[in-house]
C-alpha atoms as a PDB file:
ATOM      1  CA  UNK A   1     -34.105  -0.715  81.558  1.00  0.00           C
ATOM      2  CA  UNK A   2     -37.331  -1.210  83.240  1.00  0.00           C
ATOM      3  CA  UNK A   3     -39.389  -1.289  86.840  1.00  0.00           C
ATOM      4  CA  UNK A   4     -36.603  -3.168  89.365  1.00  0.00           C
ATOM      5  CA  UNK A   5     -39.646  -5.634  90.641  1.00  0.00           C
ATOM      6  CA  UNK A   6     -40.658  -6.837  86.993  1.00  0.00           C
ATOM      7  CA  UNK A   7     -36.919  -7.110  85.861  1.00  0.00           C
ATOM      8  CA  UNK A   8     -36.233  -9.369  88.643  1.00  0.00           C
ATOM      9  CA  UNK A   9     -38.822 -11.283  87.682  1.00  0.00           C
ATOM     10  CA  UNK A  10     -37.726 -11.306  84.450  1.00  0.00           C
ATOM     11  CA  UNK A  11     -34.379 -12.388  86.099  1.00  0.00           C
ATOM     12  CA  UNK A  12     -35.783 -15.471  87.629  1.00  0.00           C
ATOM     13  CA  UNK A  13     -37.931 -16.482  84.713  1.00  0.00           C
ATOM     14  CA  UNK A  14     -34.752 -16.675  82.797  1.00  0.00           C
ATOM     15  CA  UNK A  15     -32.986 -18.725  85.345  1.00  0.00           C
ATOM     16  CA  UNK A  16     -35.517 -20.944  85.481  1.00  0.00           C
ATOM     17  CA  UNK A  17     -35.419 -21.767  81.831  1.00  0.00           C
ATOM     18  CA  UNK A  18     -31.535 -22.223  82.047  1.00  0.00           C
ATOM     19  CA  UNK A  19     -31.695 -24.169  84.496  1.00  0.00           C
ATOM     20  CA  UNK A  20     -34.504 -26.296  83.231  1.00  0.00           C
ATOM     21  CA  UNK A  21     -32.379 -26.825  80.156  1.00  0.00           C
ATOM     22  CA  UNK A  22     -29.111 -28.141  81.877  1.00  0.00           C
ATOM     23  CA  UNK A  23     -27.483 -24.584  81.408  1.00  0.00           C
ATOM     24  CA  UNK A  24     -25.258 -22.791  83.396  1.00  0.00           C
ATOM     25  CA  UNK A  25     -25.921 -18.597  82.648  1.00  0.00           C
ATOM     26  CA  UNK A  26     -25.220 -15.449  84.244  1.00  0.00           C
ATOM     27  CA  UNK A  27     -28.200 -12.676  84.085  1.00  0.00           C
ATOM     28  CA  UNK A  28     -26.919  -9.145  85.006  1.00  0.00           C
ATOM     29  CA  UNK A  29     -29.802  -7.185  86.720  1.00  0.00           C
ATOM     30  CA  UNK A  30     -28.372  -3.585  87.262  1.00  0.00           C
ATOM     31  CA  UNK A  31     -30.262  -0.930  88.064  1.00  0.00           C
ATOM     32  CA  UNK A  32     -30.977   2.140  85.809  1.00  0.00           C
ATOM     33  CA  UNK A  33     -27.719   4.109  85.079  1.00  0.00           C
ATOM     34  CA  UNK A  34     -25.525   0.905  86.881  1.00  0.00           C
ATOM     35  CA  UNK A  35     -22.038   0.452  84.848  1.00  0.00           C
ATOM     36  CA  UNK A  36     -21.834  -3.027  84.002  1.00  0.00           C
ATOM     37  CA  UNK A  37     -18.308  -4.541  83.238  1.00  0.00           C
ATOM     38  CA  UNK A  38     -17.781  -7.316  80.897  1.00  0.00           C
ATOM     39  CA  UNK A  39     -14.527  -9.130  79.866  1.00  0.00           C
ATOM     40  CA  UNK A  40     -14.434 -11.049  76.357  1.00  0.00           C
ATOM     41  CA  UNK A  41     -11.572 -12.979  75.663  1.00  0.00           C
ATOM     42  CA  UNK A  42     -10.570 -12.946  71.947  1.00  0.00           C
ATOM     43  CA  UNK A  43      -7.735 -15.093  70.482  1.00  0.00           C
ATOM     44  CA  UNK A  44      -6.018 -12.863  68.164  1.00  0.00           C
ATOM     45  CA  UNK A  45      -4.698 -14.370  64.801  1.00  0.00           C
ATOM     46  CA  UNK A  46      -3.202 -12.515  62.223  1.00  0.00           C
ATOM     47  CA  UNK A  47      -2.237 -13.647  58.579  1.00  0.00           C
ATOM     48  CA  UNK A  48       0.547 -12.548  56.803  1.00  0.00           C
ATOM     49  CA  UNK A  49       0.115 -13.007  52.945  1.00  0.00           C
ATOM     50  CA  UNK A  50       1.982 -12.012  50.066  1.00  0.00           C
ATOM     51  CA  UNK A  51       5.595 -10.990  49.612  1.00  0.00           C
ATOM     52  CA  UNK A  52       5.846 -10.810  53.264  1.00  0.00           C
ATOM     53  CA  UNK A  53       4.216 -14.540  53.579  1.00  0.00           C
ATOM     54  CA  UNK A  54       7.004 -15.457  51.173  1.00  0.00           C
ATOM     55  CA  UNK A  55      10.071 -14.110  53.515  1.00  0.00           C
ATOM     56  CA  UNK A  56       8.431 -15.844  56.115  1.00  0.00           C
ATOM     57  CA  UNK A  57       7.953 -19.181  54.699  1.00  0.00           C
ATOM     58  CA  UNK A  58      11.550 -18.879  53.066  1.00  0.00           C
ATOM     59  CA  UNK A  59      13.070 -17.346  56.416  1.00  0.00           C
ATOM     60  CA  UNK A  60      11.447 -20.065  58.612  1.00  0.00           C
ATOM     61  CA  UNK A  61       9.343 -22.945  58.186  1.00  0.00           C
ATOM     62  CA  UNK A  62       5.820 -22.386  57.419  1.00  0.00           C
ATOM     63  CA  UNK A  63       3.538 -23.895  55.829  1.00  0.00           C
ATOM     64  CA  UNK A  64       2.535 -21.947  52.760  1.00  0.00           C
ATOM     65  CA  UNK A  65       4.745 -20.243  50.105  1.00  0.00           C
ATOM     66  CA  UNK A  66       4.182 -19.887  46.018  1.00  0.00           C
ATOM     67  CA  UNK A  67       2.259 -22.223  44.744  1.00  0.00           C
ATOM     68  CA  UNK A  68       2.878 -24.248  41.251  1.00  0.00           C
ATOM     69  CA  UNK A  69      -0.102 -21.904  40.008  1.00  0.00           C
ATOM     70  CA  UNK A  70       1.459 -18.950  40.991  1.00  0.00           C
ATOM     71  CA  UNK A  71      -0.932 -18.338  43.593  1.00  0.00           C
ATOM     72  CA  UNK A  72       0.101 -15.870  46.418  1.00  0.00           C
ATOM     73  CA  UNK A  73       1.862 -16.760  49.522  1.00  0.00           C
ATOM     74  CA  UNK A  74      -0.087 -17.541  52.783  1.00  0.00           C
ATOM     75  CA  UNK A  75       1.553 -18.357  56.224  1.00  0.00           C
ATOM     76  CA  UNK A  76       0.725 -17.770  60.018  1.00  0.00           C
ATOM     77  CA  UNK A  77       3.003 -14.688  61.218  1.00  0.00           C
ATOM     78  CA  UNK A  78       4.189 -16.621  64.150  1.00  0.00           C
ATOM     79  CA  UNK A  79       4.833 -20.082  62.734  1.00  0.00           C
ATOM     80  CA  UNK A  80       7.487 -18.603  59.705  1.00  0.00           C
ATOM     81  CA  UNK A  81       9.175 -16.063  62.224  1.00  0.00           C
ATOM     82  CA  UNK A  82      11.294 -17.554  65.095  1.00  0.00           C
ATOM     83  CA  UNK A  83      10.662 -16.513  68.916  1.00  0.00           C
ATOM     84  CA  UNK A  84      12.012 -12.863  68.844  1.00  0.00           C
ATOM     85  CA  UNK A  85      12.208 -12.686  65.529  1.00  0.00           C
ATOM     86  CA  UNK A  86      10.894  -9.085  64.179  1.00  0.00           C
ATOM     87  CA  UNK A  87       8.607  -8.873  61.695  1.00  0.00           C
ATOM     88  CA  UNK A  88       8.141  -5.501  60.060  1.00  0.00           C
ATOM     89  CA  UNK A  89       4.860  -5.024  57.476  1.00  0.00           C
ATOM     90  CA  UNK A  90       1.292  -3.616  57.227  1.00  0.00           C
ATOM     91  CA  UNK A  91      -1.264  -4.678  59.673  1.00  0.00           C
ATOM     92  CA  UNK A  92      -4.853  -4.211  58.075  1.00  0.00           C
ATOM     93  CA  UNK A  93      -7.756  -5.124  59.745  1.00  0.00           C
ATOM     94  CA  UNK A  94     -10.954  -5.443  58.473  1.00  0.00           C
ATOM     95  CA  UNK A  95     -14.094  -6.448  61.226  1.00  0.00           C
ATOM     96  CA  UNK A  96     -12.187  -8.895  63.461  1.00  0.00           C
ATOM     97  CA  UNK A  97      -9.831 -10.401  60.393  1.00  0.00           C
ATOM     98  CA  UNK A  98      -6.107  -8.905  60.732  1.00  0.00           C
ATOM     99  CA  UNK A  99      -3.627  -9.403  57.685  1.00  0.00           C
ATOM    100  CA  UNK A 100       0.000  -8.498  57.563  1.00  0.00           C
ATOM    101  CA  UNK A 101       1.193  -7.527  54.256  1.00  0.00           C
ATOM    102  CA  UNK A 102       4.206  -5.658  52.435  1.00  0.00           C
ATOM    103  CA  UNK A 103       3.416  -1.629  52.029  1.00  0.00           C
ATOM    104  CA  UNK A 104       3.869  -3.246  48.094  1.00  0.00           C
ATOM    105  CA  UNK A 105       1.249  -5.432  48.533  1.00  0.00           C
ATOM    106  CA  UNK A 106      -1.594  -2.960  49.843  1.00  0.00           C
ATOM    107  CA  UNK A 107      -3.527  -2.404  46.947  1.00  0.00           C
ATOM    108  CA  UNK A 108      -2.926  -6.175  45.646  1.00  0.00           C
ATOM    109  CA  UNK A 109      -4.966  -7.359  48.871  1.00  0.00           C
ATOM    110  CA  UNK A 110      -6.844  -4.747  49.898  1.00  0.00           C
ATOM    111  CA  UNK A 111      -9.295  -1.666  48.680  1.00  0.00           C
ATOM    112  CA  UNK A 112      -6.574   0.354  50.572  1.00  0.00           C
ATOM    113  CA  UNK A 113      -4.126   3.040  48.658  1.00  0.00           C
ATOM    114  CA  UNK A 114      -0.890   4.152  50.111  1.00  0.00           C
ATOM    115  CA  UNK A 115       0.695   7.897  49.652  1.00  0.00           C
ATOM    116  CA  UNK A 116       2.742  10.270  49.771  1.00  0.00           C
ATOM    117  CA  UNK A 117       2.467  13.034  52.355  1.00  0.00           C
ATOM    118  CA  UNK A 118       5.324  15.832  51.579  1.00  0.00           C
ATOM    119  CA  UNK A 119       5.915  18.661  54.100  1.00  0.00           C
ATOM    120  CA  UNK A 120       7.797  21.697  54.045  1.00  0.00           C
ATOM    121  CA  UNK A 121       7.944  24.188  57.364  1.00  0.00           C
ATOM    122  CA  UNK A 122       8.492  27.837  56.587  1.00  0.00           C
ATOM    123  CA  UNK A 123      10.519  29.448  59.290  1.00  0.00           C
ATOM    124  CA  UNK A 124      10.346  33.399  59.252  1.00  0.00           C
ATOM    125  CA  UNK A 125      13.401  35.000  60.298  1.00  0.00           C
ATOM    126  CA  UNK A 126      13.718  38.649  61.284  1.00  0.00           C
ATOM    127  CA  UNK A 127      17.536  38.659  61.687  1.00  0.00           C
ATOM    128  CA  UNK A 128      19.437  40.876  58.571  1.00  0.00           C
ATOM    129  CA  UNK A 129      22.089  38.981  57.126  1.00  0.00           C
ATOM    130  CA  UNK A 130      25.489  41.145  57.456  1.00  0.00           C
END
């Protein structure tokens, strides 16, 4: 936010450096109260670990499974499950880090706690039973 005449110099200042520097940049200028679009493009990734990472590696061919110290199972959700193939699990993410688990696993791998939610709906009924 600013004056339009000192952003734009601001604008061209900034160019300047770029371009003095063998870069290639683009400088949004908009004016006050201006929506301004951007699009990121993220490659998603998403781990599966655990008892789930075991079906996986034993289901398909991943790299990955239990190791001779009995460490936990680690394997990329699309390399153990075939095109298609559904995978059913928890998806946790934490920040921009996603990990599919079993519902088993929760509390193994994360600070997460699963429960119980038990509901009962009361229906009054003015009718007399004959």
């Amino acid at each position: 936010h600013g004056e339009s005449t000192e952003m734009g110099r601001m604008k061209s200042a900034l160019q300047r450096r770029f371009e003095n520097e063998g870069k290639s940049i683009e400088i949004f200028n908009p004016k006050n109260c201006e929506t301004v679009s951007m699009e990121f493009k993220v490659d998603k990734h998403v781990r599966a670990v655990g008892r789930l990472a075991e079906r996986l590696t034993s289901s398909g061919g991943a790299s990955g499974g239990k190791g001779s110290s009995g460490e936990s199972a680690s394997a990329s959700a699309s390399a153990g499950a075939g095109a298609g193939e559904r995978v059913s699990g928890l998806l946790v993410q934490k920040g921009f880090k996603h990990t599919l688990l079993d519902a088993e696993d929760l509390q193994t791998y994360t600070q997460l706690s699963a429960n119980t939610v038990l509901q009962k709906q009361i229906i009054p009924i003015q009718i007399p039973f004959v």
